[in-house]
Each structure stands twice: as C-alpha cells, then as structure tokens.
C-alpha atoms as a PDB file:
ATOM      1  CA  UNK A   1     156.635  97.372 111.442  1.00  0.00           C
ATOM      2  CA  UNK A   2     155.252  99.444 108.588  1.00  0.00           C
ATOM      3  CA  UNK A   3     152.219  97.787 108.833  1.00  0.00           C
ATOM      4  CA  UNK A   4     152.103  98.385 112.663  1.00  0.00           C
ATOM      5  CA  UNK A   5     152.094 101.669 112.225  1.00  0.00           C
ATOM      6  CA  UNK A   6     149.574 101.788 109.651  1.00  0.00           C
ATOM      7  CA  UNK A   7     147.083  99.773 111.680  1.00  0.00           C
ATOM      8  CA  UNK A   8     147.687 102.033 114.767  1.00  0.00           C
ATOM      9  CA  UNK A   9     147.336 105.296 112.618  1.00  0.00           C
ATOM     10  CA  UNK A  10     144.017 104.024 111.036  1.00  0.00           C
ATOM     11  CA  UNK A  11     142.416 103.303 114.808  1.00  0.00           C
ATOM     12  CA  UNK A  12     143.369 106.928 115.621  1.00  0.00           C
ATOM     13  CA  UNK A  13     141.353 108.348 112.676  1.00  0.00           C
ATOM     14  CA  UNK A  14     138.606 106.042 113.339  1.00  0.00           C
ATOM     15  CA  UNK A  15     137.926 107.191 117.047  1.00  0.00           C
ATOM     16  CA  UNK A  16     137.219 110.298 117.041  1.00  0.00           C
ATOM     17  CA  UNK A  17     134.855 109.448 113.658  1.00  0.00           C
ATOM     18  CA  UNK A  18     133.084 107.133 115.872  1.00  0.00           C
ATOM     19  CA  UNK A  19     132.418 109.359 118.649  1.00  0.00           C
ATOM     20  CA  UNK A  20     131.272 111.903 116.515  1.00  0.00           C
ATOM     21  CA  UNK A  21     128.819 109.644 115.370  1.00  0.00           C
ATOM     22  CA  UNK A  22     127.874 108.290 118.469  1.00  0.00           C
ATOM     23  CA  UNK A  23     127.039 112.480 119.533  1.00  0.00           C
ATOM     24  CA  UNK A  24     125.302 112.881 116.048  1.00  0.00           C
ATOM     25  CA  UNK A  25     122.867 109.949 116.547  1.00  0.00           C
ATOM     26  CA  UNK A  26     122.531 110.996 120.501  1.00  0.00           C
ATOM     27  CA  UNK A  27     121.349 114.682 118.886  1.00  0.00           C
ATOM     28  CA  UNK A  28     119.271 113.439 116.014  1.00  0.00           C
ATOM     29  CA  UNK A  29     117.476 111.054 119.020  1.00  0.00           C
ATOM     30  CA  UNK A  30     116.702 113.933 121.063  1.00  0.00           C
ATOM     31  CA  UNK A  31     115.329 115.597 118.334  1.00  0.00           C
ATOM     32  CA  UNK A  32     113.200 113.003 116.873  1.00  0.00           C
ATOM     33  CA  UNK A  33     111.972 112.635 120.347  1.00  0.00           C
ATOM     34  CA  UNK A  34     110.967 116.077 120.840  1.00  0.00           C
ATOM     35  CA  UNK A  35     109.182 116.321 117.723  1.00  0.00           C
ATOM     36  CA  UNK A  36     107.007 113.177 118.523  1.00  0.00           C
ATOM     37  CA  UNK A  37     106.452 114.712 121.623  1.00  0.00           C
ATOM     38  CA  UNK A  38     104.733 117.511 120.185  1.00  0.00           C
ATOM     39  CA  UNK A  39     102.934 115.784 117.170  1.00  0.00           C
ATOM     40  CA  UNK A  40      99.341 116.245 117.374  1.00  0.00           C
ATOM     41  CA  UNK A  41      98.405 116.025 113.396  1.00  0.00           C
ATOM     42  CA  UNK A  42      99.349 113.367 111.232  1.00  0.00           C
ATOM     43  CA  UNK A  43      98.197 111.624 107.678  1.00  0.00           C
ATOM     44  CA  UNK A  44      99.865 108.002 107.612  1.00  0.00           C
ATOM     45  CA  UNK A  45      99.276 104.601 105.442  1.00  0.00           C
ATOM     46  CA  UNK A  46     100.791 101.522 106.953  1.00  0.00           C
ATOM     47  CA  UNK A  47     100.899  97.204 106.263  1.00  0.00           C
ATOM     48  CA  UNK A  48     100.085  96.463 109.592  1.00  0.00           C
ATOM     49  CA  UNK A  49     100.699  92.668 110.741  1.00  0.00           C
ATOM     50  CA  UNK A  50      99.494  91.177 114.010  1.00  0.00           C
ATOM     51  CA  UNK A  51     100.652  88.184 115.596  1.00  0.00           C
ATOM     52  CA  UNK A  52      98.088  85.649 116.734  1.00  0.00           C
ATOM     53  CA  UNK A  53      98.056  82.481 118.316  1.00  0.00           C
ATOM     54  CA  UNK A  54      97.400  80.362 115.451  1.00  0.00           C
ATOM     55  CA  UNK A  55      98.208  82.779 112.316  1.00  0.00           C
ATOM     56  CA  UNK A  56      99.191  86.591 111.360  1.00  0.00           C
ATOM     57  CA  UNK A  57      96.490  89.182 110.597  1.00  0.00           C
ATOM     58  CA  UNK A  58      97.740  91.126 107.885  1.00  0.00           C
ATOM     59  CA  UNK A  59      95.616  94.776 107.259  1.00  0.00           C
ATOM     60  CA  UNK A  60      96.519  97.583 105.255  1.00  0.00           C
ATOM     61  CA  UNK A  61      95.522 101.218 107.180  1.00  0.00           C
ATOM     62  CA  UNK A  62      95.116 104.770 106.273  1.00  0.00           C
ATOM     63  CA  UNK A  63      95.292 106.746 109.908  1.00  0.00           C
ATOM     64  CA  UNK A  64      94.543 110.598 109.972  1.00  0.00           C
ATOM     65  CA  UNK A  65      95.224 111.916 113.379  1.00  0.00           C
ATOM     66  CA  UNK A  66      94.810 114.965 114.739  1.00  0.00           C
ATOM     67  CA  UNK A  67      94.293 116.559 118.334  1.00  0.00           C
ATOM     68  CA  UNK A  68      90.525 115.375 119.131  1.00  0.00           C
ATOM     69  CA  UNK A  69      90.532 111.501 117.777  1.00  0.00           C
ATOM     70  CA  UNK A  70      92.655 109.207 115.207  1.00  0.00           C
ATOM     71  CA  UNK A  71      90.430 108.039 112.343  1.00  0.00           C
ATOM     72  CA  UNK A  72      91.828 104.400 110.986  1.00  0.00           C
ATOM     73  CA  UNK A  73      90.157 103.468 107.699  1.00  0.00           C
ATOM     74  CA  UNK A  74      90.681  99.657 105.954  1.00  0.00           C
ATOM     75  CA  UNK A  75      92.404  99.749 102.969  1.00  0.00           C
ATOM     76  CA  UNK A  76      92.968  95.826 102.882  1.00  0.00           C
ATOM     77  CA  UNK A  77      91.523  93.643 102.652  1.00  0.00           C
ATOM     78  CA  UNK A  78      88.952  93.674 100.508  1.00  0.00           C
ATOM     79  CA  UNK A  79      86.241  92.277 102.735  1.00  0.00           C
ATOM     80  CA  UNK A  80      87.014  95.104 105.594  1.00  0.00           C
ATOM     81  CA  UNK A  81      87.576  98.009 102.986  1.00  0.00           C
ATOM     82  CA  UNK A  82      85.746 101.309 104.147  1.00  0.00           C
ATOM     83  CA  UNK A  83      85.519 100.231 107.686  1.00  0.00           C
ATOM     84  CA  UNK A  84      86.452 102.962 109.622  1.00  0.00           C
ATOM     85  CA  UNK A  85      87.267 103.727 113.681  1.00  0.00           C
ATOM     86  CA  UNK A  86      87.560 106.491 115.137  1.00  0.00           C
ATOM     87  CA  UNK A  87      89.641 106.355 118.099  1.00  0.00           C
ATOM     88  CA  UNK A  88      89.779 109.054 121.024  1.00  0.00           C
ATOM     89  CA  UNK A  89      90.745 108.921 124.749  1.00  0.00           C
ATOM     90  CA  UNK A  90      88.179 106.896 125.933  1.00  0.00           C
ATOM     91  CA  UNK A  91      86.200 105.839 122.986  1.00  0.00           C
ATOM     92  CA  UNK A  92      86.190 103.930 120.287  1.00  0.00           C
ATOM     93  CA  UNK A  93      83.365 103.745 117.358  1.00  0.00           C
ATOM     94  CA  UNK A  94      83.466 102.135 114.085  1.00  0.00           C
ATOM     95  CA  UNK A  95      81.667 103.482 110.767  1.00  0.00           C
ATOM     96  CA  UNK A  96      80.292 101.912 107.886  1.00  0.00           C
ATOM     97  CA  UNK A  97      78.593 103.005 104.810  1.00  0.00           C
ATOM     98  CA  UNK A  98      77.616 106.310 107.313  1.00  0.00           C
ATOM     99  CA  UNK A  99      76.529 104.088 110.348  1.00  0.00           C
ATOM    100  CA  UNK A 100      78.576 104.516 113.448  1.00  0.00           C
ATOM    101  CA  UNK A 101      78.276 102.626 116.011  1.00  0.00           C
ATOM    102  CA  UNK A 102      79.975 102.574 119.809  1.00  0.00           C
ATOM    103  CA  UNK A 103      82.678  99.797 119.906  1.00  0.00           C
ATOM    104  CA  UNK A 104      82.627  99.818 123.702  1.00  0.00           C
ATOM    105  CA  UNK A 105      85.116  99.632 126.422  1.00  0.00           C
ATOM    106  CA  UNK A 106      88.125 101.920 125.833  1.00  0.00           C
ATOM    107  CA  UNK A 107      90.763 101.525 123.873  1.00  0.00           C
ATOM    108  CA  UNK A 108      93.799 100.828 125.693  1.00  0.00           C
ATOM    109  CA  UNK A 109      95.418  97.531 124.359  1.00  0.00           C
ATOM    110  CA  UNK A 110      97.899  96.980 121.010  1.00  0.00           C
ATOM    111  CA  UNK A 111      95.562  95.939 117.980  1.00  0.00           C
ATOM    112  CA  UNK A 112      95.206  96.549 114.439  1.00  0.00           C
ATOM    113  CA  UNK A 113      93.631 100.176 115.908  1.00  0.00           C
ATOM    114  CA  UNK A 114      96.072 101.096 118.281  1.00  0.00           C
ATOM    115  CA  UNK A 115      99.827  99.819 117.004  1.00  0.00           C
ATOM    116  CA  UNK A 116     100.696 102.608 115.162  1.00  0.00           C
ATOM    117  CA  UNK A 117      99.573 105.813 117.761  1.00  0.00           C
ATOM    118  CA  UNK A 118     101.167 103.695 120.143  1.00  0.00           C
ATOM    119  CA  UNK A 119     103.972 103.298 118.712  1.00  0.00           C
ATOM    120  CA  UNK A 120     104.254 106.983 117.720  1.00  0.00           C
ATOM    121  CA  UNK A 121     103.343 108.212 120.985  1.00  0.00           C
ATOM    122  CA  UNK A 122     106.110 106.108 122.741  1.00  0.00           C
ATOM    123  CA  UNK A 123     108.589 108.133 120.617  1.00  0.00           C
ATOM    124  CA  UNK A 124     107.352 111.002 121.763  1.00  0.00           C
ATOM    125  CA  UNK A 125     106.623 109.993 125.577  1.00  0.00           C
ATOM    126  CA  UNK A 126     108.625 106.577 126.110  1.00  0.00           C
ATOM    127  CA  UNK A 127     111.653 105.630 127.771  1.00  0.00           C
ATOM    128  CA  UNK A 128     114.077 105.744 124.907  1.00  0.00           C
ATOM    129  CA  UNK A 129     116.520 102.586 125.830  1.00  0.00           C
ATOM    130  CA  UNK A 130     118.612 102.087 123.006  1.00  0.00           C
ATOM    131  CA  UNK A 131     119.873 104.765 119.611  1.00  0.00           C
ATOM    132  CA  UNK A 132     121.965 103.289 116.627  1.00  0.00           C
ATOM    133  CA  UNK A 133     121.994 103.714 113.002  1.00  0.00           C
ATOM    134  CA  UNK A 134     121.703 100.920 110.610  1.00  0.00           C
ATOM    135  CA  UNK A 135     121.198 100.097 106.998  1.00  0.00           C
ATOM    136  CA  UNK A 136     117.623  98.707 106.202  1.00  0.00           C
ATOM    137  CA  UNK A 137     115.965  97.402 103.395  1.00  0.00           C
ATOM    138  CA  UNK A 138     112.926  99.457 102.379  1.00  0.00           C
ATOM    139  CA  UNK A 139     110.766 100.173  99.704  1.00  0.00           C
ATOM    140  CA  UNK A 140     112.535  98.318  97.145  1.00  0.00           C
ATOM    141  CA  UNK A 141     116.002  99.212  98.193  1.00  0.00           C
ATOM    142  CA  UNK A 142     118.314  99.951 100.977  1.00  0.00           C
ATOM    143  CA  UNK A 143     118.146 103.047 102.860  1.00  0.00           C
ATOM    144  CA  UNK A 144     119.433 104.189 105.974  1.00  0.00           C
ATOM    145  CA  UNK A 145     117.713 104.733 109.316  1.00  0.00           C
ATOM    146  CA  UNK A 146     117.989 106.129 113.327  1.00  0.00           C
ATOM    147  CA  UNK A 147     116.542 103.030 115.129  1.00  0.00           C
ATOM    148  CA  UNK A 148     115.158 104.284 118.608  1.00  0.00           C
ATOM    149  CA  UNK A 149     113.842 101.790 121.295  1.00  0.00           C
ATOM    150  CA  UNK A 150     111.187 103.035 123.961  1.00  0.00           C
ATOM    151  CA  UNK A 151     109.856 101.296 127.077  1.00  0.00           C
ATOM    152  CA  UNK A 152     106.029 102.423 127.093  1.00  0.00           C
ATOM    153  CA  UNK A 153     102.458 101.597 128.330  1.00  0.00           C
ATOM    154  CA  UNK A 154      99.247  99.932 127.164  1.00  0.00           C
ATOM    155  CA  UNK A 155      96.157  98.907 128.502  1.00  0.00           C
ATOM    156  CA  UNK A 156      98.250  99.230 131.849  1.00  0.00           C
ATOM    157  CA  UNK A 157     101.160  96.529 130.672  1.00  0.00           C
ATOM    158  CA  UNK A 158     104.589  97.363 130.001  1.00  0.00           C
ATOM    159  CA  UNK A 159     105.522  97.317 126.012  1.00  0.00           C
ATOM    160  CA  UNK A 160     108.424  97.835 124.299  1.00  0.00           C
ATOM    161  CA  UNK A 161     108.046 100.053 120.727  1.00  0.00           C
ATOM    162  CA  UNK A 162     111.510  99.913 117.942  1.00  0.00           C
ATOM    163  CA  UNK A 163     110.661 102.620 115.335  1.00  0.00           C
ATOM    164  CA  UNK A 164     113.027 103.037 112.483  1.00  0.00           C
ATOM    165  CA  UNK A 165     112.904 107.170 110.948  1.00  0.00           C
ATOM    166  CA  UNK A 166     114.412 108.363 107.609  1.00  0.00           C
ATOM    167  CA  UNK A 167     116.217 111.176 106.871  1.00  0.00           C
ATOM    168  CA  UNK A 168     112.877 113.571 107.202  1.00  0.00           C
ATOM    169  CA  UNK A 169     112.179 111.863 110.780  1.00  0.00           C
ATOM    170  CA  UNK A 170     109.079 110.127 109.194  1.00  0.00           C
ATOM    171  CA  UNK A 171     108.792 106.645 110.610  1.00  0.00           C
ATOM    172  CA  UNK A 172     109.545 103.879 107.860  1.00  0.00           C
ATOM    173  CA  UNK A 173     108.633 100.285 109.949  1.00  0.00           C
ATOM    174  CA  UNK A 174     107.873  99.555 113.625  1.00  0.00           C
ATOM    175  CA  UNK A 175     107.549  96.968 115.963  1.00  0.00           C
ATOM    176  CA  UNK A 176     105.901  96.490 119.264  1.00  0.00           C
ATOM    177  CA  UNK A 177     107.182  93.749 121.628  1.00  0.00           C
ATOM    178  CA  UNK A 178     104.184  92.436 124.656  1.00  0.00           C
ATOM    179  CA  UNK A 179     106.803  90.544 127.459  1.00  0.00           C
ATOM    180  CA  UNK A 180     109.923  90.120 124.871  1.00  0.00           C
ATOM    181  CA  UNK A 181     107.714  88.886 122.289  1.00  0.00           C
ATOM    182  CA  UNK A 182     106.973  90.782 119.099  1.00  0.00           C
ATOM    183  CA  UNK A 183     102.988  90.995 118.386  1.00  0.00           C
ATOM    184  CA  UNK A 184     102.912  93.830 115.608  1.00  0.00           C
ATOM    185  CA  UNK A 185     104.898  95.107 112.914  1.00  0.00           C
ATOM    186  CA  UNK A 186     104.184  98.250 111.004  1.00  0.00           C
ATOM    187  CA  UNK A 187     105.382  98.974 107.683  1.00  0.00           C
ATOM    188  CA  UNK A 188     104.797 102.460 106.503  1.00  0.00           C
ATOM    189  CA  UNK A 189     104.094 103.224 102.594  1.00  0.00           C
ATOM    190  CA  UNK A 190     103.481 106.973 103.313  1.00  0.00           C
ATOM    191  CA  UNK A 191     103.898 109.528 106.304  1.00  0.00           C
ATOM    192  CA  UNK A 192     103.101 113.355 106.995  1.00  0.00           C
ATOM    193  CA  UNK A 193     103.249 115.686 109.349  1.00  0.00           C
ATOM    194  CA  UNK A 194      99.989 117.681 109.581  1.00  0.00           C
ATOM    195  CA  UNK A 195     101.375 119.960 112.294  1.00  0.00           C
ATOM    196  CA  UNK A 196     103.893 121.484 110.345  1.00  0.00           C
ATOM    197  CA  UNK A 197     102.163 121.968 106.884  1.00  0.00           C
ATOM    198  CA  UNK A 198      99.481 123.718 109.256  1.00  0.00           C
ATOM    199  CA  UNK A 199     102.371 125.862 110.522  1.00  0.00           C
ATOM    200  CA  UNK A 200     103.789 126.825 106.819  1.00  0.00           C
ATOM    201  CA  UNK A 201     101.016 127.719 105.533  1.00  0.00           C
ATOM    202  CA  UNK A 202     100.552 129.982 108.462  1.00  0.00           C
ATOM    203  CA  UNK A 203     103.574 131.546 108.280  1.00  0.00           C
ATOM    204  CA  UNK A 204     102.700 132.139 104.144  1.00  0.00           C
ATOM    205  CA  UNK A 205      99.574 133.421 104.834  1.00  0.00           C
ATOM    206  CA  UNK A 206     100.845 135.632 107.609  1.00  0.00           C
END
C-alpha cells in the first residue's frame, strides 16, 4: 500500500514538471523562430554531406551571409579549396583565383550551395511541425538541444528541414528530407550571428 502511495505521489510531482516543460520548449520554439525570421547576417562553417545515388558527397563550407547574397567558400576538400559562390535571389556565380563566372539558372534546389540557407530560412519562415528536447552527441560530447521540424519550399517541391539549436539558439546539425527521404545533413563546427554583433556595437558606439 505504501508503495501505492508512493508511486501515485511521484506521478503528481511529475505532471505539472512535464507541462512546464512542454510550455518552456513551446516558448523557446517561438523564439528561435522569430529570431530566424529576422536573421539577415550570419558567419557559419559546416561538414556538409549530400546523398547521391551511388555515394555521399562530403564538403566542408565556410558561408558568410548577409542581406544582398550568401558567399559559400570550400574548405574541403582539397581539390575544391578556394572555390567560392556567391549566391543571391536569382543568381548564382562561382569565383576562383579572382575569376567569377555566371553559374546560370537560379538557384532554387537543395545542394552543397543551398542546404544550409535553406535550412535556416525554414526556421525562420517554415511550418514548424514538431518541438522536443533531446540529448545529442556533439562535438566530442553530449549536449543538449531544442529540435524544431519545418515543412518548407525549394525549387518549387515540398521539403522537410530538422534543425537542432544550443543553448545560444545557434544551430548545431541539420537535416533536410526531399519526399521522406533524407538528402543532406549539416554539421556545424562554428555559428554567429552578424545581426546582433552589428547591433552591440551600435548600441556601444551610440
């Protein structure tokens, strides 16, 4: 009977605990999603891995956004390194050893290029579908993180984007899913909000 009692007491406690949770992640979700939504500047490295047909494409990326274009520069490997593309709206160039030169078409689709400002911008302007919190191993140990899942758009198909944030709202891995099938992961070494150093140093110099 004792132990009854016990087990009924300890389900009271944990209710409202979980609730409270539940309304913490629902808050820190809205407010990830708000600050995504106004993100216009950003530095970022990422491992970025592509599913193909046959193999995975592994690169490593250095992106450095900001409100006219997203420049992604090839860290890895070797026998891309320096390549750069610049990617805006409706263009998309690549640079080399200070040639540029116009891609073509527009960029619209998930590649190497695109995965990670797609990705970003769906936590900004997706469909957010699912919130949780859950322990994940990263960078050597385990950390925890808000998982969000958005429903968004590219190249005029349906994807689905799971971002994982840590405790600064910086992104720590993605994934983007093409018709329930993952085809690229995103692995962040490094993250920074442009838009808000910009602001500090504002406000210091003000």
């Amino acid at each position: 009977m004792k132990k009854l009692a016990a087990l009924l007491l300890s389900a009271l406690f944990l209710l409202p605990l979980t609730a409270c949770r539940t309304k913490e992640t629902a808050s820190r979700a809205e407010t990830v999603q708000e600050r995504y939504a106004a993100l216009t500047s950003y530095t970022a490295a990422a491992a970025v891995e592509l599913a193909d047909e046959e193999e995975n494409v592994r690169y490593t990326l250095r992106f450095d956004a900001d409100a006219e274009e997203t420049r992604v520069t090839v860290l890895a490997p070797e026998l891309l390194a320096g390549v750069t593309a610049h990617l805006a709206a409706d263009t998309l160039k690549l640079e080399y050893d200070g040639l540029v030169l116009d891609a073509g078409g527009t960029p619209g689709g998930v590649s190497a290029v695109t995965c990670v400002p797609l990705a970003l911008r769906a936590a900004g302007e997706g469909w957010l579908t699912e919130r949780s919190e859950e322990e994940i191993e990263y960078g050597g140990g385990t950390v925890r993180a808000l998982r969000l899942c958005f429903e968004s758009e590219a190249g005029g198909e349906t994807i689905q984007c799971t971002l994982w944030f840590g405790a600064d709202d910086a992104p720590l891995r993605a994934e983007i899913a093409e018709k329930d099938k993952i085809t690229a992961y995103m692995e962040f070494t490094s993250f920074a909000f442009c838009d808000t150093i910009a602001a500090d140093e504002s406000e210091a110099g003000g």
